[in-house]
Protein backbone atom coordinates (compact mmCIF):
# COMPACT_ATOMS: atom_id res chain seq x y z
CA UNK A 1 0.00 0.00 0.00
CA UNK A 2 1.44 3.58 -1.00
CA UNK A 3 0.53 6.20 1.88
CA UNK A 4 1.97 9.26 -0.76
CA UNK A 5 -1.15 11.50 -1.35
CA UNK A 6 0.79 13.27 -4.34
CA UNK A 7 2.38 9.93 -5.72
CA UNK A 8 1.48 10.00 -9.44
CA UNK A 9 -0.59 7.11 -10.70
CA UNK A 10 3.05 5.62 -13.22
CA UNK A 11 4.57 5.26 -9.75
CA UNK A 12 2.08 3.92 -7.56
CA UNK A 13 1.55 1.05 -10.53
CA UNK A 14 5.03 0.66 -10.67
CA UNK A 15 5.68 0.03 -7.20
CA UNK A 16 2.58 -2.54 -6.62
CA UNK A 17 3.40 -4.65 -9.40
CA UNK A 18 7.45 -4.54 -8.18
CA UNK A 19 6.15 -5.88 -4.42
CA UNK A 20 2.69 -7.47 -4.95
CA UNK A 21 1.92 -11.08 -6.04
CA UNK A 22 -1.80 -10.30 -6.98
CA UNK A 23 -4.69 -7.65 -6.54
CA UNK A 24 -7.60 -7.77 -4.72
CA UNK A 25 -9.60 -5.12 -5.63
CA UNK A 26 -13.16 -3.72 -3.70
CA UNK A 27 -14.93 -3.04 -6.38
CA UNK A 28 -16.50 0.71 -7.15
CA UNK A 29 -18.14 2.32 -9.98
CA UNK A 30 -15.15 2.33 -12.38
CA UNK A 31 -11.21 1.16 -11.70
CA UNK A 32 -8.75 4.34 -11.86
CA UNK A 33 -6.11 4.33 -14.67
CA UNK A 34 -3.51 2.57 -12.83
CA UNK A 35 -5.52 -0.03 -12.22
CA UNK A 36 -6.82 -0.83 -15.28
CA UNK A 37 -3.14 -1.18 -16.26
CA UNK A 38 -2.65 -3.45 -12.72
CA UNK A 39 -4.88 -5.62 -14.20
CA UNK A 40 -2.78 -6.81 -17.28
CA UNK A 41 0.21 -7.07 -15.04
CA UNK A 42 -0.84 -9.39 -11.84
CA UNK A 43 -3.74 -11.66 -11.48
CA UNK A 44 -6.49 -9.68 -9.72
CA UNK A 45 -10.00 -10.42 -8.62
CA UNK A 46 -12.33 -8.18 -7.73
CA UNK A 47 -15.53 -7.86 -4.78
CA UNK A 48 -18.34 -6.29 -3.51
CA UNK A 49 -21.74 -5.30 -3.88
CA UNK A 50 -21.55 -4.46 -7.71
CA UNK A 51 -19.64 -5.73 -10.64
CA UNK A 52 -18.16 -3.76 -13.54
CA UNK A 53 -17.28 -4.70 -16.75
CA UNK A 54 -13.20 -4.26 -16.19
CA UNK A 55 -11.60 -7.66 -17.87
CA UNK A 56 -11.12 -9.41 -14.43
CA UNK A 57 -13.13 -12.21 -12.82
CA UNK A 58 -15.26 -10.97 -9.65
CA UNK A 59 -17.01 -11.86 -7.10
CA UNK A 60 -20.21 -10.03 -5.77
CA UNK A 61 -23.41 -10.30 -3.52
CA UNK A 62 -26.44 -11.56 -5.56
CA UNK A 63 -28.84 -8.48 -4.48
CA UNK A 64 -31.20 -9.95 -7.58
CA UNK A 65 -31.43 -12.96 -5.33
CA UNK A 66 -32.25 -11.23 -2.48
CA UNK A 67 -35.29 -9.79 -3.71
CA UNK A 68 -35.97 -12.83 -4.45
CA UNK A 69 -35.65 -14.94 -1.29
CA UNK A 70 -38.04 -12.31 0.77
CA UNK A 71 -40.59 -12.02 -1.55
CA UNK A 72 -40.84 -16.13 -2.30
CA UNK A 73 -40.89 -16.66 1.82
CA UNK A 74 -43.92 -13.95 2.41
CA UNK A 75 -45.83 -15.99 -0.90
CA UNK A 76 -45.41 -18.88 1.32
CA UNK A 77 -46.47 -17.44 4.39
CA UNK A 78 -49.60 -16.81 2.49
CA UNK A 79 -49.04 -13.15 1.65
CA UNK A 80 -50.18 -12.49 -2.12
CA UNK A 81 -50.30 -9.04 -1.99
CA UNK A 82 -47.06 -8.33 -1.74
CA UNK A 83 -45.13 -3.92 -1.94
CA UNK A 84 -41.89 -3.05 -2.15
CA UNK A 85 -40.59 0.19 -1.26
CA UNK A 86 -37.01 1.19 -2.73
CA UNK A 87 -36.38 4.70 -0.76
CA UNK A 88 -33.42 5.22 -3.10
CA UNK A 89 -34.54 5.31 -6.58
CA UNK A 90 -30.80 5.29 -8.05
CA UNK A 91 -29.23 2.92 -6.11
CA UNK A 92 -28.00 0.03 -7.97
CA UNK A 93 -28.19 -2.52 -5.22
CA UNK A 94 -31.98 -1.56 -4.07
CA UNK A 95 -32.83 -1.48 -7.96
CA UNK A 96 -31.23 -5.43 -8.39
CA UNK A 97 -32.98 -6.33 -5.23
CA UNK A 98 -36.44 -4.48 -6.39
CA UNK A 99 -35.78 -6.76 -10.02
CA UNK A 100 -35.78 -9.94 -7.96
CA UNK A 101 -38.90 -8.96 -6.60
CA UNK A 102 -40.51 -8.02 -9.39
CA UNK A 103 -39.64 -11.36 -11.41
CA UNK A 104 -41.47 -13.10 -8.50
CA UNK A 105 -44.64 -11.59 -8.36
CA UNK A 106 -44.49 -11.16 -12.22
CA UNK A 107 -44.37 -14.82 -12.78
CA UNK A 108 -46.97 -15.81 -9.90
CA UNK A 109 -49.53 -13.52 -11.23
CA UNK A 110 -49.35 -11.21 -8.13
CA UNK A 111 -47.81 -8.17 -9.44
CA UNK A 112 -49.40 -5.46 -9.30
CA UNK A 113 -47.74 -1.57 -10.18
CA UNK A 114 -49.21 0.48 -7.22
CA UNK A 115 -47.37 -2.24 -5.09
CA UNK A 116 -43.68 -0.80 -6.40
CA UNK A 117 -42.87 2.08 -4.89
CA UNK A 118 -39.51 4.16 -5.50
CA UNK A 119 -38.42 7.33 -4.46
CA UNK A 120 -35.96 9.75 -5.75
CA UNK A 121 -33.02 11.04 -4.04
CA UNK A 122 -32.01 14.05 -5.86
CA UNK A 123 -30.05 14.81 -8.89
CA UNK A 124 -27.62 12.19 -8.30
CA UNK A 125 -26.07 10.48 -11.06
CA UNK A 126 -27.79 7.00 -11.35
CA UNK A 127 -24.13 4.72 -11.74
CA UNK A 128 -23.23 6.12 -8.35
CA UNK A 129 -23.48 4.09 -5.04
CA UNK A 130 -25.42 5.97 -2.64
CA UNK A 131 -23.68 6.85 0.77
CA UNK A 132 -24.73 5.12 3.87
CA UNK A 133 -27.85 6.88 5.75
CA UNK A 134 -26.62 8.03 8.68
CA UNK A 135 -30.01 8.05 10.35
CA UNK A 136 -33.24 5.96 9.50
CA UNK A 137 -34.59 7.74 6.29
CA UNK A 138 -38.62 9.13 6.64
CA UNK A 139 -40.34 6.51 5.87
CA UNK A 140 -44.10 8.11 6.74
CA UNK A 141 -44.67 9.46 2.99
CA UNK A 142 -44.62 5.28 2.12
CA UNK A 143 -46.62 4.89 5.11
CA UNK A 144 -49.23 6.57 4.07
CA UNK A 145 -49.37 5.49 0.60
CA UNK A 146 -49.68 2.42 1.02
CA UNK A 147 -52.37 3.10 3.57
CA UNK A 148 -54.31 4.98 0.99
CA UNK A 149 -54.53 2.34 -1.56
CA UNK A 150 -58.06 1.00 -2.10
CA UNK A 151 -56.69 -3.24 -1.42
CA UNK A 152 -53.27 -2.52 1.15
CA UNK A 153 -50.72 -5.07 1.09
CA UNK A 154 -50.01 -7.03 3.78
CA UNK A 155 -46.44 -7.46 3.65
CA UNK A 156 -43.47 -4.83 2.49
CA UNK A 157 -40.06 -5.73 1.55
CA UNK A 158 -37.68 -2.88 2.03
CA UNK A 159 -34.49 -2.06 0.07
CA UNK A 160 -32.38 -2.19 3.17
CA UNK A 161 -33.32 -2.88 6.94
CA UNK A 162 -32.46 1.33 7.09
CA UNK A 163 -35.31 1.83 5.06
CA UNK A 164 -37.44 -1.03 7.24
CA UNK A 165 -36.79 0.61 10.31
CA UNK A 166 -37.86 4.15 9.23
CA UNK A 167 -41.06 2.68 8.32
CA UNK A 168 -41.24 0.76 11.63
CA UNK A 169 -40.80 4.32 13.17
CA UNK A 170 -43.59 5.96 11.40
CA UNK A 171 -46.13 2.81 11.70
CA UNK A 172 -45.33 3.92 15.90
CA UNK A 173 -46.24 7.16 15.58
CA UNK A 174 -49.03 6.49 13.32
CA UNK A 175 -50.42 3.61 15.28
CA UNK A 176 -50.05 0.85 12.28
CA UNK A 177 -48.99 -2.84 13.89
CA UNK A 178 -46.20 -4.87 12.62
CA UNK A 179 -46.94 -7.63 11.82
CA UNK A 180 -50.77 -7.34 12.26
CA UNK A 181 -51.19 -4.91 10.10
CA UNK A 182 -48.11 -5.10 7.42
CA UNK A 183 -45.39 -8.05 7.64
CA UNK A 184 -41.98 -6.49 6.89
CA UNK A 185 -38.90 -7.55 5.59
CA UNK A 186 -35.36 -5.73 5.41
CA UNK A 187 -32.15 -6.65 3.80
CA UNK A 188 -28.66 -6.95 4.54
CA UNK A 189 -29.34 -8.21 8.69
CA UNK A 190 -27.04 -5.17 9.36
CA UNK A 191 -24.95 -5.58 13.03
CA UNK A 192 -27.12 -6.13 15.81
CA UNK A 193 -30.13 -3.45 14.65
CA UNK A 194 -32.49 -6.29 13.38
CA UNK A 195 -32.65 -7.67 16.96
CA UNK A 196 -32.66 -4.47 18.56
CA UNK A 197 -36.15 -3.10 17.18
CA UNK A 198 -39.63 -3.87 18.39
CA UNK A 199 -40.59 -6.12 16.99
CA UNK A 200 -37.39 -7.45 15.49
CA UNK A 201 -36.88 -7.91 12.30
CA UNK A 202 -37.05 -10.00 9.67
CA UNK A 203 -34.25 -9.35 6.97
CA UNK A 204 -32.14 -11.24 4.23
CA UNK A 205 -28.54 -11.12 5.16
CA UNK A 206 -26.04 -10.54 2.40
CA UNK A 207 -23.10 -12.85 2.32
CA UNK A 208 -20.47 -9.94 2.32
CA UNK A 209 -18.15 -12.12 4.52
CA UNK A 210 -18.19 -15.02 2.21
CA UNK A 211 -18.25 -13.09 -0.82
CA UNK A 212 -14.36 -11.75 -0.02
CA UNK A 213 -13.50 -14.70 1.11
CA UNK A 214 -14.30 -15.94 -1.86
CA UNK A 215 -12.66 -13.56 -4.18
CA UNK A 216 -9.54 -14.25 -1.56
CA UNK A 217 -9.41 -17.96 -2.81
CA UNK A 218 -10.08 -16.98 -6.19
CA UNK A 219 -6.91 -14.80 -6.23
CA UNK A 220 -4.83 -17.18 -4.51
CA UNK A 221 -5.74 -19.90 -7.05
CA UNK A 222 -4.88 -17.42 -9.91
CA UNK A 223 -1.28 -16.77 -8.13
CA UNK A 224 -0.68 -20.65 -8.04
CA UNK A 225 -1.36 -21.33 -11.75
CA UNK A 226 -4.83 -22.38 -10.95
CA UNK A 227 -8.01 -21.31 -12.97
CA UNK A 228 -5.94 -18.92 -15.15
CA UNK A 229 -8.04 -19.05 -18.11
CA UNK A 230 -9.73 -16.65 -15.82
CA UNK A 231 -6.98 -13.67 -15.83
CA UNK A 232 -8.12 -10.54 -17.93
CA UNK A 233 -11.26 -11.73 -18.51
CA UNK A 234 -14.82 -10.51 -17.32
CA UNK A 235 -16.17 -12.67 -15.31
CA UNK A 236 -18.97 -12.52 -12.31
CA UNK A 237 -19.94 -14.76 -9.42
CA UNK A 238 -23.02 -14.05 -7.22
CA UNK A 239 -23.40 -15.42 -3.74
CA UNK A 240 -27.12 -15.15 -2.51
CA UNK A 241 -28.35 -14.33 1.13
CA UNK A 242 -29.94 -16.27 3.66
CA UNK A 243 -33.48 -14.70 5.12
CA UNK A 244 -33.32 -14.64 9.10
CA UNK A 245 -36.88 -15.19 10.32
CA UNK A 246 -38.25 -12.54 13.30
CA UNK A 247 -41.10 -11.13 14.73
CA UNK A 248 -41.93 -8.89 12.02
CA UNK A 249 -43.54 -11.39 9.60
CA UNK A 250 -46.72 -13.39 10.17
CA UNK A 251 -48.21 -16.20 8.28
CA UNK A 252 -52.15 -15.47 7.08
């Protein structure tokens, strides 16, 4: 690792490919010059949440699948009328994870368009990853739309369990019971939050742990003459979640 803020990009290639065996790379919107050249030079594998299309395998969560996973668990809990509230229209994770939900309910017959809701952030450019909330976003605008619908859901999946426990917060205030009144789902199972709230809740956790340990393999197989075929190639392996049942779903 080069700690020189004004190191020019030449020399910081230069010196990782004189001292490093292989890259692995957390994967952002787009790889910076001297990476892109990195690339050609040492075997490298990427991971993360996203995947590019820089010539290099990689290894990322399967947000799709997510979707997925929640929505198929509330069908079988009984729940046919099923929303899903992405409060961050432009973020490419929520928008996979929205995708796996709507090929579900698509291909059971159950979607319906009021049930998709999305909000915008801003002006933000939609390839960028949206920074971390810093506080549970307002969720009482989704609240009340899906209150006003003439047939409610029953159950909400949530783009992230950030998003599921604003909405939590506003069905407090606004006297709405979970699960009674809507099952919820969140995503990710982020630190110990899930099991904090009341009542806890339900979420798919993303296998970020097992997604760079993954990648780690990967890379240490490509260093060892193993899998090379691989090297400057694009290439992209998804690892799904696991749902973590709570209190906040209900079977009807």
């Amino acid at each position: 690792t080069l700690y020189m803020a004004d190191a020019k990009q030449e020399d910081i290639a230069r010196e990782i490919s004189r001292n490093s065996d292989g890259l692995l790379i957390k994967m952002e919107n787009a790889l910076p010059d001297y990476l892109k050249e990195l690339i050609t030079l040492l075997p490298a594998v990427g991971f993360g949440a996203a995947h590019t299309f820089d010539p290099l395998p990689q290894v990322i969560v399967d947000n799709n699948a997510g979707g997925v996973i929640a929505t198929e668990e509330l069908l079988r809990r009984g729940h046919h009328r099923i929303a899903f509230v992405n409060h961050e229209a432009c973020n490419e994770m929520f928008i996979a994870r929205s995708n796996g939900y709507l090929e579900v309910m698509k291909s059971t017959g159950h979607y319906r368009p009021e049930y998709l809701i999305e909000f915008s952030p801003g002006n933000r450019d939609v390839r960028q990853v949206v920074d971390p909330e810093r506080t549970p976003p307002d969720m009482s605008g989704a609240l009340e739309r899906l209150l006003s619908l003439p047939e409610r859901p029953t159950a909400v999946v949530f783009g992230n369990d950030w998003a599921a426990f604003g909405f939590l917060t506003a069905c407090q205030a606004r006297g709405v019971r979970i699960p009674d009144d809507f099952s919820i789902i969140g995503m990710d199972d982020t630190g110990s939050l899930c099991n904090f709230l009341k009542p806890t809740l339900s979420s798919v956790a993303m296998p970020f742990n097992q997604v760079s340990h993954f990648a780690a393999c990967t890379l240490c197989d490509l260093i060892e003459g193993i899998g090379t075929h691989q090297r400057n190639t694009s290439s992209v392996v998804r690892i799904p979640g696991v749902l973590k049942q709570r209190d906040s779903i209900k079977t009807i």
